[in-house]
C-alpha atoms as a PDB file:
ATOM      1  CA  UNK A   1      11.975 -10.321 -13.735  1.00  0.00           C
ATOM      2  CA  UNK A   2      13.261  -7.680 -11.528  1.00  0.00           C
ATOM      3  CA  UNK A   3      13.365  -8.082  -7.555  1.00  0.00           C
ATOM      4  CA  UNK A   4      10.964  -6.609  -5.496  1.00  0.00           C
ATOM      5  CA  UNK A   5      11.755  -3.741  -3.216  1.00  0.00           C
ATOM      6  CA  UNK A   6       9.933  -3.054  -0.015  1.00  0.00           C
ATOM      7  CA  UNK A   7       8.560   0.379  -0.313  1.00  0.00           C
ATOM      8  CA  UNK A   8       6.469   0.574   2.691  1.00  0.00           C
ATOM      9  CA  UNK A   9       4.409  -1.200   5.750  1.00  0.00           C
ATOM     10  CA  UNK A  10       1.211  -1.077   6.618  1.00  0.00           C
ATOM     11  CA  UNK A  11       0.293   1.430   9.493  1.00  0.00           C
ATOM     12  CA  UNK A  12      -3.764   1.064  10.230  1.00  0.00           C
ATOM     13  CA  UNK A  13      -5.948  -0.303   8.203  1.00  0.00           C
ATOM     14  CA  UNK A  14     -10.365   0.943   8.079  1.00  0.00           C
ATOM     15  CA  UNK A  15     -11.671  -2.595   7.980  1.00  0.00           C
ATOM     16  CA  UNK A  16     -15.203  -1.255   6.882  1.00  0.00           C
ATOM     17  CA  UNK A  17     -14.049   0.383   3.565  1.00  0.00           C
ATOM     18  CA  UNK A  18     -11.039  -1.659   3.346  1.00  0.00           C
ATOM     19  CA  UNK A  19      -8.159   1.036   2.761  1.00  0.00           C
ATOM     20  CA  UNK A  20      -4.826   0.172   4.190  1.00  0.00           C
ATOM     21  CA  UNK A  21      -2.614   3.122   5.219  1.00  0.00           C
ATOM     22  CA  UNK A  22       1.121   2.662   4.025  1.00  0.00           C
ATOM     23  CA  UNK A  23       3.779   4.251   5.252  1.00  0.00           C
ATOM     24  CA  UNK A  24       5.756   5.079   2.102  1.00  0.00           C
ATOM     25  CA  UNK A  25       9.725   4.073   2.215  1.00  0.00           C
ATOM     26  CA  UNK A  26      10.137   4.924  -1.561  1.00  0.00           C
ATOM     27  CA  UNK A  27       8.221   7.004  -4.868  1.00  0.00           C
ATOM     28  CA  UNK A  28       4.630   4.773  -5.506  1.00  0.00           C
ATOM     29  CA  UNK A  29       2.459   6.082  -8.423  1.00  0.00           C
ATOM     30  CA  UNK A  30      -0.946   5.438  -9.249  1.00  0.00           C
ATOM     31  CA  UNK A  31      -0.588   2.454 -12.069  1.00  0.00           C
ATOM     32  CA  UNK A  32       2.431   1.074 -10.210  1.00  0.00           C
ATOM     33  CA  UNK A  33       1.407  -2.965  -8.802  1.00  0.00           C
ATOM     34  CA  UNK A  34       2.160  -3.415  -5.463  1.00  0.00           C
ATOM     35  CA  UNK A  35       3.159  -6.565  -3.359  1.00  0.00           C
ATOM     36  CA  UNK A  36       1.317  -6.975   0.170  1.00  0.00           C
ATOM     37  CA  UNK A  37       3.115  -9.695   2.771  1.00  0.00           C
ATOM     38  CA  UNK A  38       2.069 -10.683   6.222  1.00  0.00           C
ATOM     39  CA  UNK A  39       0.688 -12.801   8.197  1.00  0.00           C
ATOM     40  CA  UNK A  40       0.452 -16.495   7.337  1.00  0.00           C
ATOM     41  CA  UNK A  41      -1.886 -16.114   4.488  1.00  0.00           C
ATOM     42  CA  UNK A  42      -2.024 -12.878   3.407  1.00  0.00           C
ATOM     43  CA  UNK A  43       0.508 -12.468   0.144  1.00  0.00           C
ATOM     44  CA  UNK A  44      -1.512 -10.794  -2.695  1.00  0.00           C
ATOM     45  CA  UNK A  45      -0.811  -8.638  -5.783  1.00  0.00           C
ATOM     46  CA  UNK A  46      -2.883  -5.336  -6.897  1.00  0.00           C
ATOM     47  CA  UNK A  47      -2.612  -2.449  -8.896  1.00  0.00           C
ATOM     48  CA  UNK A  48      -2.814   1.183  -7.480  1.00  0.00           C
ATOM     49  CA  UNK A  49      -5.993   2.546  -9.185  1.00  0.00           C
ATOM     50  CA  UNK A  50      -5.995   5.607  -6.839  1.00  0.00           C
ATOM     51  CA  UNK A  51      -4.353   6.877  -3.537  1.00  0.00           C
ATOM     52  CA  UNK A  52      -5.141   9.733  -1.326  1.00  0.00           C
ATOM     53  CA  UNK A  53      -2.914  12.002   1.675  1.00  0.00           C
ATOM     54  CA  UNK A  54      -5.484  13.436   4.097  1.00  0.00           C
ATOM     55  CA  UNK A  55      -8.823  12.572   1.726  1.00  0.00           C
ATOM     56  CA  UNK A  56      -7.111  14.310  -1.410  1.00  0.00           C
ATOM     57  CA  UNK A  57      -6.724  12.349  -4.151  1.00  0.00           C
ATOM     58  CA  UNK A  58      -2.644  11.987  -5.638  1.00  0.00           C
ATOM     59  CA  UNK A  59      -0.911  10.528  -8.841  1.00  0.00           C
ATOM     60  CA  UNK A  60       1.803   9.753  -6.765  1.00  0.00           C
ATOM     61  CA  UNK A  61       3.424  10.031  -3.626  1.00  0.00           C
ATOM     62  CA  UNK A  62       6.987  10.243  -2.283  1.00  0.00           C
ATOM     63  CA  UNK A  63       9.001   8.589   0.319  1.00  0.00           C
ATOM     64  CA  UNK A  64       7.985   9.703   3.702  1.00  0.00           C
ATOM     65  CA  UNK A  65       4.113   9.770   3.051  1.00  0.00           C
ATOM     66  CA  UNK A  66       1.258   8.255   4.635  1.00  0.00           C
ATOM     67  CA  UNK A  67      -0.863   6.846   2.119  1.00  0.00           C
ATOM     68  CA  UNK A  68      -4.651   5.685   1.953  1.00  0.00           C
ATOM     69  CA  UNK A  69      -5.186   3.189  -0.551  1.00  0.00           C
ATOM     70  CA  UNK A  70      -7.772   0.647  -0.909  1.00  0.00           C
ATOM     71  CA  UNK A  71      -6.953  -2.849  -0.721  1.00  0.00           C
ATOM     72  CA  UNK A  72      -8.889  -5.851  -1.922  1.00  0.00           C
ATOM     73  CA  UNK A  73      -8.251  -8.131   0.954  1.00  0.00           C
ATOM     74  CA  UNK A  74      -7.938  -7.848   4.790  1.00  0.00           C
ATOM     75  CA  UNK A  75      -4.476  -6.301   6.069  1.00  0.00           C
ATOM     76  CA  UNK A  76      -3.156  -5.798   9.479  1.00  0.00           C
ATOM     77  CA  UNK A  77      -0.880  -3.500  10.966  1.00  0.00           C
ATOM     78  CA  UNK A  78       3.305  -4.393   9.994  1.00  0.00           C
ATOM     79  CA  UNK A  79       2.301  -5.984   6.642  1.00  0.00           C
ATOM     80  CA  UNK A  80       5.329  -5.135   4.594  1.00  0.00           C
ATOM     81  CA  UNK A  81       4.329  -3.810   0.889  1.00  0.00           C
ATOM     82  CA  UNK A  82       6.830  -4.465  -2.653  1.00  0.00           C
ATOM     83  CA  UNK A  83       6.829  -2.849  -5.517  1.00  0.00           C
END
């Protein structure tokens, strides 16, 4: 098993749709599994079935980039997210 590598933290999140945005440290593709930890409960797994930069939809997204992608639990702002 390889270590995980933060490759972003968790900016806002929209509560009523559930998208966390993630400010990107490092590359993320769609397919890629990322790592969300925070909090004292919140440390889940997920894959990235789609992503989007200003409501366009992206394959993948580079260091540097604010992404929207939805999230199937709660998040909160610092959340730190592996890949």
């Amino acid at each position: 098993m390889t270590k995980e590598k933060q490759i972003g933290e968790v900016i806002h999140f929209f509560s009523n749709i559930k998208v966390a945005v993630i400010k990107l440290s490092a590359p993320l593709l769609v397919g890629d599994t990322i790592h969300i930890v925070g909090g004292e409960d919140t440390d889940f797994e997920q894959p990235v079935k789609s992503m989007q930069v200003d409501h366009e939809k992206i394959g993948k997204a580079k260091k540097g980039n604010e992404v929207g992608i939805k999230v199937k639990k709660k998040v909160r702002e610092g959340y730190k997210v592996f890949k």
